[in-house]
N, C-alpha and C. Protein backbone atom coordinates (compact mmCIF):
# COMPACT_ATOMS: atom_id res chain seq x y z
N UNK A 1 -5.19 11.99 9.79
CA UNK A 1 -4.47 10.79 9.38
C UNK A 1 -3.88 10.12 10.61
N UNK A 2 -4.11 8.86 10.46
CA UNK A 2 -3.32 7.97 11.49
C UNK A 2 -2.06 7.77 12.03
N UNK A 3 -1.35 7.94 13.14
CA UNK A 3 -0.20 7.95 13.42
C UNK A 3 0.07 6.36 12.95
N UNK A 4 1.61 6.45 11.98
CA UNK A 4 2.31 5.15 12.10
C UNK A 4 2.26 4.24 13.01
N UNK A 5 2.22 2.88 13.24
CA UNK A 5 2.47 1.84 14.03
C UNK A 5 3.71 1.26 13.98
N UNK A 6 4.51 0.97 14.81
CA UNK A 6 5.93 -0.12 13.93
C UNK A 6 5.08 -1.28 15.14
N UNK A 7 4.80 -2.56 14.69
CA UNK A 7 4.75 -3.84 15.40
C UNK A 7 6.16 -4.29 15.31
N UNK A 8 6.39 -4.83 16.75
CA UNK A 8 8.01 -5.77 16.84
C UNK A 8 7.75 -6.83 17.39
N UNK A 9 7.93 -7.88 16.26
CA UNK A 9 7.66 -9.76 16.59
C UNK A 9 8.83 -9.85 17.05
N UNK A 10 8.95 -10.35 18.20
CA UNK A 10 10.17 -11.31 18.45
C UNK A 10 10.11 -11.68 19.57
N UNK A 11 10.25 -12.78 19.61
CA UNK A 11 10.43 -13.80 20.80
C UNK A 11 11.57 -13.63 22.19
N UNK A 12 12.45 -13.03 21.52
CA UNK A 12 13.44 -12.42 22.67
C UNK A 12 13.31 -11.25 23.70
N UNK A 13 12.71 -11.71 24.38
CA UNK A 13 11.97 -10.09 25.39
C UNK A 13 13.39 -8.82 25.84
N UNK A 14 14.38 -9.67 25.78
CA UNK A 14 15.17 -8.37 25.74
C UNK A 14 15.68 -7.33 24.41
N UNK A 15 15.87 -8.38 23.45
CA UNK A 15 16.13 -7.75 22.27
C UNK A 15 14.87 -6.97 21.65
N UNK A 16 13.30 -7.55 21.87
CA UNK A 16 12.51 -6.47 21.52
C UNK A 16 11.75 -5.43 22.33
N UNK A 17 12.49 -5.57 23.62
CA UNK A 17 12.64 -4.14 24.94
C UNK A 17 13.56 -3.27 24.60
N UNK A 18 14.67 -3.34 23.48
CA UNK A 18 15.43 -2.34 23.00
C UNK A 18 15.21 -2.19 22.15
N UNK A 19 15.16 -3.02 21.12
CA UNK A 19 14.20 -2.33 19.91
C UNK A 19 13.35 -1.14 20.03
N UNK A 20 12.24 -1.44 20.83
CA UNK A 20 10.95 -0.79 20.96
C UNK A 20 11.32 1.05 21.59
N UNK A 21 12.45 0.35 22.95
CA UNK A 21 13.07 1.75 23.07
C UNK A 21 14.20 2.54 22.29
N UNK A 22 14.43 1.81 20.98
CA UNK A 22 14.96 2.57 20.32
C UNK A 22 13.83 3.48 19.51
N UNK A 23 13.31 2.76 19.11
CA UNK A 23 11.66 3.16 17.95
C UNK A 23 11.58 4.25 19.05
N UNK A 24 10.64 4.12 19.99
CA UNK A 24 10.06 5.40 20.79
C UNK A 24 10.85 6.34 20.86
N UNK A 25 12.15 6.20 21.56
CA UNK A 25 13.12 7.58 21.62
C UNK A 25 13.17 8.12 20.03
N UNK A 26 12.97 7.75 19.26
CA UNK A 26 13.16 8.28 17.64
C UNK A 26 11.41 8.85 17.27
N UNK A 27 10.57 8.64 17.67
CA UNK A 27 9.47 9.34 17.96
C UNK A 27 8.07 8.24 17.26
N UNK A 28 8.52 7.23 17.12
CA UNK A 28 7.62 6.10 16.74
C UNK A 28 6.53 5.09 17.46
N UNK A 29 5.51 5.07 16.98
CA UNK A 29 4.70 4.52 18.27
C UNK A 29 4.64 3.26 17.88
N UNK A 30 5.36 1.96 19.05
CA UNK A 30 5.59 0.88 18.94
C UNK A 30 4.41 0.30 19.47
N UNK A 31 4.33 -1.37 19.06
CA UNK A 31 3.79 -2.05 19.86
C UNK A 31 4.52 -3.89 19.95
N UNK A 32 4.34 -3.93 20.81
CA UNK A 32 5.65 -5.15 20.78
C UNK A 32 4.67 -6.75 20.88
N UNK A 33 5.34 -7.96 20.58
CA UNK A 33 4.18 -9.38 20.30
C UNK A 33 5.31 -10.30 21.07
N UNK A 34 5.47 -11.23 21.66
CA UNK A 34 6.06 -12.59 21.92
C UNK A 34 6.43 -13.07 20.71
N UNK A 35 5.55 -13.26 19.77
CA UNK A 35 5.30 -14.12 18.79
C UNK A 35 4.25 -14.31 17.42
N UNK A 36 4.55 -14.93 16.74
CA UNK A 36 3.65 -14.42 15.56
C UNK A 36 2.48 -14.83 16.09
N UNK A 37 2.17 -15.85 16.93
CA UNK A 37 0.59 -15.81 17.05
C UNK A 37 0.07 -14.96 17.77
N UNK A 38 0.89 -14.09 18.79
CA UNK A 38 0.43 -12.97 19.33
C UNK A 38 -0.04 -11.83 18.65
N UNK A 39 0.44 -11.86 17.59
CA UNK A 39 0.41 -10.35 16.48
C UNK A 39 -1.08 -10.84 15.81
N UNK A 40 -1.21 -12.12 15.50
CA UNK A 40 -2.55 -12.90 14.52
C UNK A 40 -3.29 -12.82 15.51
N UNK A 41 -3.23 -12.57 17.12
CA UNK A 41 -4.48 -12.95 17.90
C UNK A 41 -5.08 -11.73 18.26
N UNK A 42 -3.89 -10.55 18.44
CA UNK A 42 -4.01 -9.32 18.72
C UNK A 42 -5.30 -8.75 17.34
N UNK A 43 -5.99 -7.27 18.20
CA UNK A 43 -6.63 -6.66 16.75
C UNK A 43 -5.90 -6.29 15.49
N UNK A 44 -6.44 -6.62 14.42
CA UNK A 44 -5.60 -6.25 12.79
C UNK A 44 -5.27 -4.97 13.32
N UNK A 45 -4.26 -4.67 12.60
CA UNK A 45 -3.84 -2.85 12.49
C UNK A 45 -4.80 -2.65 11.40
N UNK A 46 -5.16 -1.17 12.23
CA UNK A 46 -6.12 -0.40 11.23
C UNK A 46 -5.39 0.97 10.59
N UNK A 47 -4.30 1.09 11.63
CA UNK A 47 -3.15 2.37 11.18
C UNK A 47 -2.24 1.85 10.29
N UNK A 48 -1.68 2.89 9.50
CA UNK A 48 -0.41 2.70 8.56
C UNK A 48 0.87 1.78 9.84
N UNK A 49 1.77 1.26 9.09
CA UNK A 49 3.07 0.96 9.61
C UNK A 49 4.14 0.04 8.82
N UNK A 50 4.73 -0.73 10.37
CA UNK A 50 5.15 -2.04 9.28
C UNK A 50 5.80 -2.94 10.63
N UNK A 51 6.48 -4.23 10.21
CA UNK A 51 6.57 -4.92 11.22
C UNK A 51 7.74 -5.12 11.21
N UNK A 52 8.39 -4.85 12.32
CA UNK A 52 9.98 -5.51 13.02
C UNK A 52 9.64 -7.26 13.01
N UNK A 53 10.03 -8.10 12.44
CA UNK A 53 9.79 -9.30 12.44
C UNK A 53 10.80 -10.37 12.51
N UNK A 54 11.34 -11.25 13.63
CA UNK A 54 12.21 -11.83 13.78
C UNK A 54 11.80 -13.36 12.79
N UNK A 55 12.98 -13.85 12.55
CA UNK A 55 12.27 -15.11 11.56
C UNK A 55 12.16 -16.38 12.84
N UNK A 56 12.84 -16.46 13.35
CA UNK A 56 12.37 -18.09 13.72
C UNK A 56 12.39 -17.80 15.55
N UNK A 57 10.75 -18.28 15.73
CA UNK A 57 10.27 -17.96 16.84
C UNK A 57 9.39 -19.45 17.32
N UNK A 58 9.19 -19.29 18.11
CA UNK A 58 8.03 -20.77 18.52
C UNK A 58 6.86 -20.85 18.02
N UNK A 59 6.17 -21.58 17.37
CA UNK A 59 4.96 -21.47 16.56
C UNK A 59 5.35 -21.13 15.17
N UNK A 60 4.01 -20.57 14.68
CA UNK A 60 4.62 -19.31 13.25
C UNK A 60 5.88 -19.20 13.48
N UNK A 61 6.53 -19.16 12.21
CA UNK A 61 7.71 -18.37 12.24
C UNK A 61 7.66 -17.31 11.16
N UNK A 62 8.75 -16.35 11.30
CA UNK A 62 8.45 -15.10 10.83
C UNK A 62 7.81 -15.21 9.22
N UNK A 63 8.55 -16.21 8.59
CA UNK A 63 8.28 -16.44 6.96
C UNK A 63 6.80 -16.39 6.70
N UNK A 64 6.36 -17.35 7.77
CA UNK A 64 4.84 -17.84 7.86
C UNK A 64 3.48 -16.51 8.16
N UNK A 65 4.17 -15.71 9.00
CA UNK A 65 3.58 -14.78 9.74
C UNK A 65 3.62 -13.59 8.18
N UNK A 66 4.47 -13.24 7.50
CA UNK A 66 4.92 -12.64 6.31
C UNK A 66 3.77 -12.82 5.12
N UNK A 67 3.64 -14.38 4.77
CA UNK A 67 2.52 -14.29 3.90
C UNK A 67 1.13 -14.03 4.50
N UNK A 68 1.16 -13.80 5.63
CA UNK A 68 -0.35 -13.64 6.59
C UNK A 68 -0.80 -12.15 6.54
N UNK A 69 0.04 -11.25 6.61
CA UNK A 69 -0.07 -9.79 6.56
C UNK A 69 0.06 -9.50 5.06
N UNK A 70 -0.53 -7.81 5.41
CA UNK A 70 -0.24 -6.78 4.07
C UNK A 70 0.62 -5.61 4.61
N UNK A 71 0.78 -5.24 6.19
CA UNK A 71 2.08 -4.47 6.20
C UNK A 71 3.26 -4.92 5.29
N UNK A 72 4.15 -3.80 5.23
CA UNK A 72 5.48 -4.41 4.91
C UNK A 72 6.36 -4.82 6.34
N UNK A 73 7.28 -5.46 5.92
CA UNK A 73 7.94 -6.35 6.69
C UNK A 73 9.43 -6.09 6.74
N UNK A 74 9.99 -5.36 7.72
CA UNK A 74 11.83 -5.92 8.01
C UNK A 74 11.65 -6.97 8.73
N UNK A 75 12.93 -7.74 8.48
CA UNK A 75 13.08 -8.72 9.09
C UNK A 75 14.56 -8.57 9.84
N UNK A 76 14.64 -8.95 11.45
CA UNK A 76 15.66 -8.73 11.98
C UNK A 76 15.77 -10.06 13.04
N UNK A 77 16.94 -10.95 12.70
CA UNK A 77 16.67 -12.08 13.15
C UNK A 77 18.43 -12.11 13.54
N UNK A 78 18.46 -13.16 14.18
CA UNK A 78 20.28 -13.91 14.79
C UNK A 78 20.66 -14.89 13.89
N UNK A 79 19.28 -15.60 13.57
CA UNK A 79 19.43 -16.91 12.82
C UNK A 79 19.34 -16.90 11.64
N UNK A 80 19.88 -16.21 10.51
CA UNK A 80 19.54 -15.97 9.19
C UNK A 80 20.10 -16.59 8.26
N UNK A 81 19.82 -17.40 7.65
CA UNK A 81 20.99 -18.07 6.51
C UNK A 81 20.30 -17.37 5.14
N UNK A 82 21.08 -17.32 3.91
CA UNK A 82 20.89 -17.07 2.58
C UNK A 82 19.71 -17.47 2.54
N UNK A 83 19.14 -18.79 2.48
CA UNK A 83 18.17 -19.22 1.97
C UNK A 83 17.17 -18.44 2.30
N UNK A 84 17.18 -18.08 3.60
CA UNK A 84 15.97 -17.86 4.48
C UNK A 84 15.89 -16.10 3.96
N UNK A 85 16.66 -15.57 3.82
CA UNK A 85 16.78 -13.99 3.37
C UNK A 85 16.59 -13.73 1.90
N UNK A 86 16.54 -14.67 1.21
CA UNK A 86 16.15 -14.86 -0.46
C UNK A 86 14.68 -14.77 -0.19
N UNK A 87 14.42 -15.91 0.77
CA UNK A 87 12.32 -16.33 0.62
C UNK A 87 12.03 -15.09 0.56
N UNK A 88 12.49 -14.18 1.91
CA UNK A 88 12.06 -13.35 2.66
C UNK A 88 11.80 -11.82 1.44
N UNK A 89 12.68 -11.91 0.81
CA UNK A 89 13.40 -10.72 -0.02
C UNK A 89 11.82 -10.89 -1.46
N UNK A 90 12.26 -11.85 -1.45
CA UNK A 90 11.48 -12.45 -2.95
C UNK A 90 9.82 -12.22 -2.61
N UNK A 91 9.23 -12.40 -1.31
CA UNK A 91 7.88 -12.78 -0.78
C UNK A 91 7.64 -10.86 -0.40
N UNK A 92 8.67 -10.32 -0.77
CA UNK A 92 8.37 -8.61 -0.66
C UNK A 92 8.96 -8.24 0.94
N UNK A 93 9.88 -8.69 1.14
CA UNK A 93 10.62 -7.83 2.71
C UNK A 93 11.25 -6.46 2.04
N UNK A 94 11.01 -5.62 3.18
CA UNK A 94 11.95 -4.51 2.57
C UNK A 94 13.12 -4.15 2.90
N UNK A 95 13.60 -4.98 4.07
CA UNK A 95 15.39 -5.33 4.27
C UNK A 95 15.15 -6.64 5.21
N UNK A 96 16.51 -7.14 5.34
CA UNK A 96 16.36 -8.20 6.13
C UNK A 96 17.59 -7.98 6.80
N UNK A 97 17.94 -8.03 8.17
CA UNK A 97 18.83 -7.03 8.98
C UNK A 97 19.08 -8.68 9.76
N UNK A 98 20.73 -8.46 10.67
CA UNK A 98 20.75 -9.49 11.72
C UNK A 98 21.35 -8.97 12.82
N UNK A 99 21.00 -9.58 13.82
CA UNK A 99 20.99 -9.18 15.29
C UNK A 99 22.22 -8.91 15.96
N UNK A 100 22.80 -7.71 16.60
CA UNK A 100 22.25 -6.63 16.47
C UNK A 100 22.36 -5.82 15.50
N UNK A 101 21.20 -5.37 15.17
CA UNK A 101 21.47 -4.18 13.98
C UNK A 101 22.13 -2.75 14.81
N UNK A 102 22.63 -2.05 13.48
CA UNK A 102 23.06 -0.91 13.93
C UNK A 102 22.10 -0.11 13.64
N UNK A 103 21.31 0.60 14.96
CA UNK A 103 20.90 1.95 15.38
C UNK A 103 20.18 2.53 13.97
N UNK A 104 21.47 2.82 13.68
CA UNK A 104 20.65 3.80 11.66
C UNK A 104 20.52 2.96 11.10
N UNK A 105 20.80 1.48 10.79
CA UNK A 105 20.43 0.72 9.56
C UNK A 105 18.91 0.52 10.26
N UNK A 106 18.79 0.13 11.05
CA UNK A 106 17.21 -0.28 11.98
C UNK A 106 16.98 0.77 10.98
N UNK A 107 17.12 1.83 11.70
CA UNK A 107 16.03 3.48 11.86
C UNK A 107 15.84 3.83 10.30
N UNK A 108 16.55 3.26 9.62
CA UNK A 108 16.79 3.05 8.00
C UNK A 108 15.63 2.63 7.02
N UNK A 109 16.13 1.12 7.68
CA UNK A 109 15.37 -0.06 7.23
C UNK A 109 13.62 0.25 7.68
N UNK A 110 13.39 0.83 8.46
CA UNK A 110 11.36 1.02 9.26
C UNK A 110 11.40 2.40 8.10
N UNK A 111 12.36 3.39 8.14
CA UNK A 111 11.71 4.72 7.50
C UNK A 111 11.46 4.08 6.11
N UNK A 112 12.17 3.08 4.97
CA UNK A 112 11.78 2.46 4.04
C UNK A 112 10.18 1.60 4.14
N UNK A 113 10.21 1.29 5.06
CA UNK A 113 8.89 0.27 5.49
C UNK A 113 7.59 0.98 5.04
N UNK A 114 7.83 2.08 6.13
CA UNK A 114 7.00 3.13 5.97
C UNK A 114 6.45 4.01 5.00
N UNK A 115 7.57 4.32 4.46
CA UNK A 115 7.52 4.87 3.02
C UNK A 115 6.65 3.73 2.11
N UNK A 116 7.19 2.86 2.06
CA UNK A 116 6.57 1.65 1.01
C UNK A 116 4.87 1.66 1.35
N UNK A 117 4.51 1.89 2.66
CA UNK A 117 3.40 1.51 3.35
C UNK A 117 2.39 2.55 2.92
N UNK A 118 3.39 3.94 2.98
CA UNK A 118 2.45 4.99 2.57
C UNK A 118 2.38 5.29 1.15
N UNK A 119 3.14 5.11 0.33
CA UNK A 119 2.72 4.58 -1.31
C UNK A 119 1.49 3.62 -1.37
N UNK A 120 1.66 2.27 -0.84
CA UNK A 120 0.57 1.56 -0.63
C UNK A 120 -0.69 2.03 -0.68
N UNK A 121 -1.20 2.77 0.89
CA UNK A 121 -1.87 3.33 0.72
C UNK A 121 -2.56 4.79 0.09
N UNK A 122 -1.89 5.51 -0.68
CA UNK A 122 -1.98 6.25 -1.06
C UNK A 122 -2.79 6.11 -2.51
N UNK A 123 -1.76 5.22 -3.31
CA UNK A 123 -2.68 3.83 -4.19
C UNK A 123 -4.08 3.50 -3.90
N UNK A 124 -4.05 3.05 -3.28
CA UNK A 124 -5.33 2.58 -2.14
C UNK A 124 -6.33 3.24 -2.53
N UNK A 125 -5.94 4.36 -2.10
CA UNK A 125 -7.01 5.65 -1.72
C UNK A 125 -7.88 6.26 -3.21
N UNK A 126 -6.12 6.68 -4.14
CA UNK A 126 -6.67 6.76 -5.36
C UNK A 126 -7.54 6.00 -6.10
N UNK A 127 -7.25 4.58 -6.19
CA UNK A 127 -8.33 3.61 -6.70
C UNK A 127 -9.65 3.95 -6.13
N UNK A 128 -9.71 4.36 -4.81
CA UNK A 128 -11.17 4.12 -4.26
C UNK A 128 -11.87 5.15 -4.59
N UNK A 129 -11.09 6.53 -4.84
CA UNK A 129 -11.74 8.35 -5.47
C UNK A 129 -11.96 7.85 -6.49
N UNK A 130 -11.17 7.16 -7.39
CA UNK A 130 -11.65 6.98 -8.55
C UNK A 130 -12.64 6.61 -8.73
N UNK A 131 -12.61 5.21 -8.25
CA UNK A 131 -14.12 4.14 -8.15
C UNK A 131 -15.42 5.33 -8.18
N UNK A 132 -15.41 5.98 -6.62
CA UNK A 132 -16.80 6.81 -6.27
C UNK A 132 -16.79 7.78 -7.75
N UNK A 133 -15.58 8.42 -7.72
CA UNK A 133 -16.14 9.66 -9.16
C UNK A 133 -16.48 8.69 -9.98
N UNK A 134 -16.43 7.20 -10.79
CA UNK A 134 -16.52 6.83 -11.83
C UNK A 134 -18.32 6.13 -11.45
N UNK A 135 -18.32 6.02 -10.38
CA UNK A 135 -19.69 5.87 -10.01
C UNK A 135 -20.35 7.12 -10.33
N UNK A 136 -20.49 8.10 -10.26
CA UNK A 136 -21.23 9.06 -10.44
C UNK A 136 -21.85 9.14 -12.09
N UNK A 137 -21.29 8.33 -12.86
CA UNK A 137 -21.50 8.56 -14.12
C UNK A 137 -22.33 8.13 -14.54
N UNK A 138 -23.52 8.68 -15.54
CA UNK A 138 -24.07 8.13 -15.96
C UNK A 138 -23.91 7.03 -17.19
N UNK A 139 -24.67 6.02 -17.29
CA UNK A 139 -24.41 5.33 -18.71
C UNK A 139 -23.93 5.68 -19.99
N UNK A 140 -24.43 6.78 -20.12
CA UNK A 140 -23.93 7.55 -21.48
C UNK A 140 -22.70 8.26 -21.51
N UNK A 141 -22.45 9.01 -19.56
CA UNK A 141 -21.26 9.38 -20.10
C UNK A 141 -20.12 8.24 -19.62
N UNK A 142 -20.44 6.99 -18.91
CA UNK A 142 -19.30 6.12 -19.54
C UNK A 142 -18.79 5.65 -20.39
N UNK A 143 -19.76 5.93 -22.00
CA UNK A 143 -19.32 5.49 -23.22
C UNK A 143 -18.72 6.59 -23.53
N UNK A 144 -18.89 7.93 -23.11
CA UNK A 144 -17.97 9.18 -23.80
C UNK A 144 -16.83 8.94 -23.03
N UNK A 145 -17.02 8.72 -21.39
CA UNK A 145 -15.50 8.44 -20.91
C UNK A 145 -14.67 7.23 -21.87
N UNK A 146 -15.40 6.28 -21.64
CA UNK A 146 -14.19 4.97 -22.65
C UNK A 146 -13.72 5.09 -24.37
N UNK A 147 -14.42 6.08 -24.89
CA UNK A 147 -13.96 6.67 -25.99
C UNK A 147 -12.79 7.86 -25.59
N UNK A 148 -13.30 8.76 -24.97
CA UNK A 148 -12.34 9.80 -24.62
C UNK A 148 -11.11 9.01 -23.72
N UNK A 149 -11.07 8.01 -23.12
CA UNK A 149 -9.64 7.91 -22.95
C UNK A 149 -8.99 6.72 -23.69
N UNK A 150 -9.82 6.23 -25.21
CA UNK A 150 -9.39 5.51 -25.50
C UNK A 150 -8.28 6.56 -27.26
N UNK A 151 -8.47 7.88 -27.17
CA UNK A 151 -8.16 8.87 -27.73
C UNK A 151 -8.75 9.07 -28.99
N UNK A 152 -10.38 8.93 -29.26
CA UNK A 152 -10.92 9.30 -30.08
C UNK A 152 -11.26 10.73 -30.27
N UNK A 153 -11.47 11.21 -31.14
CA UNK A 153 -12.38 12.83 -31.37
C UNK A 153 -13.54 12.90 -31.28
N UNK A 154 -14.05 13.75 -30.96
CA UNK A 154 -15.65 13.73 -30.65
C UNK A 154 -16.44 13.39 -31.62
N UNK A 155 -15.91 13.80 -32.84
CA UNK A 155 -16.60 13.70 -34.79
C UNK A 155 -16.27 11.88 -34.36
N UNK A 156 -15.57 11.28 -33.73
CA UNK A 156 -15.73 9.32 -34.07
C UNK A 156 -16.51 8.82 -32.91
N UNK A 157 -16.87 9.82 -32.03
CA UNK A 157 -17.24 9.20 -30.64
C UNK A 157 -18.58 9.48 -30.88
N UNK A 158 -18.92 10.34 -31.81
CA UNK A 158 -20.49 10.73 -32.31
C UNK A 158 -20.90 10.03 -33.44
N UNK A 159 -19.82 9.37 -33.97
CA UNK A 159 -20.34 8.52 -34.93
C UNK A 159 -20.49 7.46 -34.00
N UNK A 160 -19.77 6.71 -33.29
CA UNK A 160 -19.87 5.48 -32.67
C UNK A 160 -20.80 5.57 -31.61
N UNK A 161 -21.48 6.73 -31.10
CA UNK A 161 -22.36 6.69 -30.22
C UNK A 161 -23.66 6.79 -30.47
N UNK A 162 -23.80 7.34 -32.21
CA UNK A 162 -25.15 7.75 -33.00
C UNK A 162 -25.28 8.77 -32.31
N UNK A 163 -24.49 9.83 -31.96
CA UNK A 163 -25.39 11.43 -31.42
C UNK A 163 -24.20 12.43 -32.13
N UNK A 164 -25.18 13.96 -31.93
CA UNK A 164 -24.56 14.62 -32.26
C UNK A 164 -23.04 14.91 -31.60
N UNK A 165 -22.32 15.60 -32.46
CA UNK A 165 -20.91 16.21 -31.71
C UNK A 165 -21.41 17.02 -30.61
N UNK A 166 -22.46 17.96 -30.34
CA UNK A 166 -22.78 18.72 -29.66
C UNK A 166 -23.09 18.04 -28.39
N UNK A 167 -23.33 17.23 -28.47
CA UNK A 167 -23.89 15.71 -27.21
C UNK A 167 -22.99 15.21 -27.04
N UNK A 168 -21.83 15.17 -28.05
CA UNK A 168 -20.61 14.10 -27.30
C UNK A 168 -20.23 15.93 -26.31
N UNK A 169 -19.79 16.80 -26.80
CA UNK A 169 -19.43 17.62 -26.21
C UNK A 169 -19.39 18.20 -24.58
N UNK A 170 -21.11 17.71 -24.44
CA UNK A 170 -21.44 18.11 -23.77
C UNK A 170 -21.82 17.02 -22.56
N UNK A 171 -21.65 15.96 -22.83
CA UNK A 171 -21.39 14.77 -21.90
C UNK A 171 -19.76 14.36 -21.58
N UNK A 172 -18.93 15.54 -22.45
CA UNK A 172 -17.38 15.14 -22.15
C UNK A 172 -17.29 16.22 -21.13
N UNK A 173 -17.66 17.33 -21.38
CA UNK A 173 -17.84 18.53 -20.05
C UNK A 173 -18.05 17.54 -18.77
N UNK A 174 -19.26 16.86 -19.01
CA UNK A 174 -19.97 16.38 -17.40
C UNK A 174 -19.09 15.20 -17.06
N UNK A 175 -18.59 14.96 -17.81
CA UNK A 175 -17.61 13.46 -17.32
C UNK A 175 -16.35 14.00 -16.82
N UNK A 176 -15.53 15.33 -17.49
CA UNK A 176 -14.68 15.71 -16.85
C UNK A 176 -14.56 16.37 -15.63
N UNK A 177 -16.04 17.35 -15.07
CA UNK A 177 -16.40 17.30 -14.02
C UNK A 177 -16.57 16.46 -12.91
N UNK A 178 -17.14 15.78 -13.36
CA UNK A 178 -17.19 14.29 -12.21
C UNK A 178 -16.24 14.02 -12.00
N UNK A 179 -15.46 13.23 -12.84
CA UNK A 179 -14.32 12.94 -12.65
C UNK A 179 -13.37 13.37 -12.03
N UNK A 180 -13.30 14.92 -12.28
CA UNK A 180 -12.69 16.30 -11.27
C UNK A 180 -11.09 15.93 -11.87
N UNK A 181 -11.44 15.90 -13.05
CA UNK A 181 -10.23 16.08 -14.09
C UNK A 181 -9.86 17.66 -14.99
N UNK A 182 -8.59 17.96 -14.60
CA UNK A 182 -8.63 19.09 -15.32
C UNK A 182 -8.25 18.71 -16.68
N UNK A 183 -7.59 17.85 -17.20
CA UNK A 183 -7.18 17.55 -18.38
C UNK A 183 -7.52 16.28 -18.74
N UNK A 184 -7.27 16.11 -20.20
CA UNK A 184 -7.70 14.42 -20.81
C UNK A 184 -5.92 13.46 -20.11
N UNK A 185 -5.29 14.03 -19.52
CA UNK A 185 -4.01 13.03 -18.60
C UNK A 185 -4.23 12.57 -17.40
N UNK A 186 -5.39 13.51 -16.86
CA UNK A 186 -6.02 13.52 -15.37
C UNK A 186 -6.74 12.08 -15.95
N UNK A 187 -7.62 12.61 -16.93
CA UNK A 187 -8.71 11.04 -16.76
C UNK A 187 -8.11 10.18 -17.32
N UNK A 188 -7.00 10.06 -18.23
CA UNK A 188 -6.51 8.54 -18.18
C UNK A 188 -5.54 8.00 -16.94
N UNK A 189 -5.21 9.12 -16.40
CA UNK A 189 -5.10 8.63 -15.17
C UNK A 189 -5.51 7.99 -14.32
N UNK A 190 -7.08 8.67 -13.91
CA UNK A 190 -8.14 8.06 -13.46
C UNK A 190 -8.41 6.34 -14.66
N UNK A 191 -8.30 6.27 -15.81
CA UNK A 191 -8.86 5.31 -15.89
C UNK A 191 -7.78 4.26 -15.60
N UNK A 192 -7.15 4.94 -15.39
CA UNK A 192 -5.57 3.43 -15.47
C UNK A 192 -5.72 2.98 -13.93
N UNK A 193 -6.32 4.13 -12.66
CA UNK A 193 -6.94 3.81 -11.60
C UNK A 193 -7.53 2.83 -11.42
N UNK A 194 -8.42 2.59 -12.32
CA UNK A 194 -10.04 2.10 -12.38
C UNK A 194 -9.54 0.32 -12.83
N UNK A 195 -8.48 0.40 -13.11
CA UNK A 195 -8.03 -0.78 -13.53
C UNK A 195 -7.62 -1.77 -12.82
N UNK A 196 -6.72 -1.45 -12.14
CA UNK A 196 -6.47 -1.41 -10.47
C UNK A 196 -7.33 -2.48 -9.93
């Protein structure tokens, strides 16, 4: 698994030279931007993280730079009014901090980021196991899967399928295999995945 990233937008080269050496001394691998078009010109992150993001910079400003990404986003700015910390809050920030922050609210505010980031992907991931196991299925047993997690009995899933119970039976075996479900909670699990 990929080591975390924290990106730090901000236009103030001293304020995000301490930032960054706060992140590192706390054991985080930074990478620091001028500006939001630096972060848009730079390669996408391909690692988990999230972004230190100042709001009002030259060019982009942070708001702008916010709907452009799928990291999550603190925002740590000088210039903050209500308005601007509502957009921010509402458009999915996961704190919005002002300059200087204190030390633990920072170190606070990124371990939330992160957290959020790795739910994200974790999500992610599940949808995509799902997808491949639900690929594996054959035609027939996707109609036993969408009966079986729609909570029929095999005696209605054999009527509605025209086969024997012994055939629904035995295509609910192979679907729960695939699936790599130990129980009928596993696969509606999986199907609530699939929905996704």
């Amino acid at each position: 698994m990929s080591i975390p990233v924290i990106h730090v937008v901000d236009d103030d080269d001293g304020m995000r030279n301490a930032v960054s050496r706060l992140l590192r001394a706390n054991g985080y691998e930074v990478r620091t931007y001028a500006s939001a078009g630096d972060f848009l010109l730079a390669s996408p992150p391909t690692a988990g993280g999230c972004i230190l993001l100042d709001l009002q910079m030259p060019g982009p400003s942070g708001l702008e730079l916010q709907k452009a990404v799928s990291l999550p986003v603190v925002f740590l700015t000088g210039r903050g009014d209500i308005a601007s910390s509502v957009q921010a809050m509402k458009a999915g920030a996961v704190d919005f901090l002002t300059k200087p922050a204190e030390p633990f609210r920072l170190l606070k505010a990124v371990e939330a980021a992160l957290e959020r980031d790795r739910a994200v992907r974790a999500q992610r991931a599940g949808v995509s196991d799902a997808k491949t196991r639900y690929g594996r299925l054959t035609e027939r047993e996707r109609s036993v899967f969408e009966h079986v997690v729609a909570g029929k009995t095999s005696k209605l899933i054999a009527h509605a399928l025209g086969i024997t119970e012994r055939t629904v039976k035995m295509h609910r075996a192979q679907v729960m295999a695939k699936m790599e479900a130990g129980s009928i909670a596993e696969l509606v699990r999986s199907a609530d995945l699939l929905k996704r």
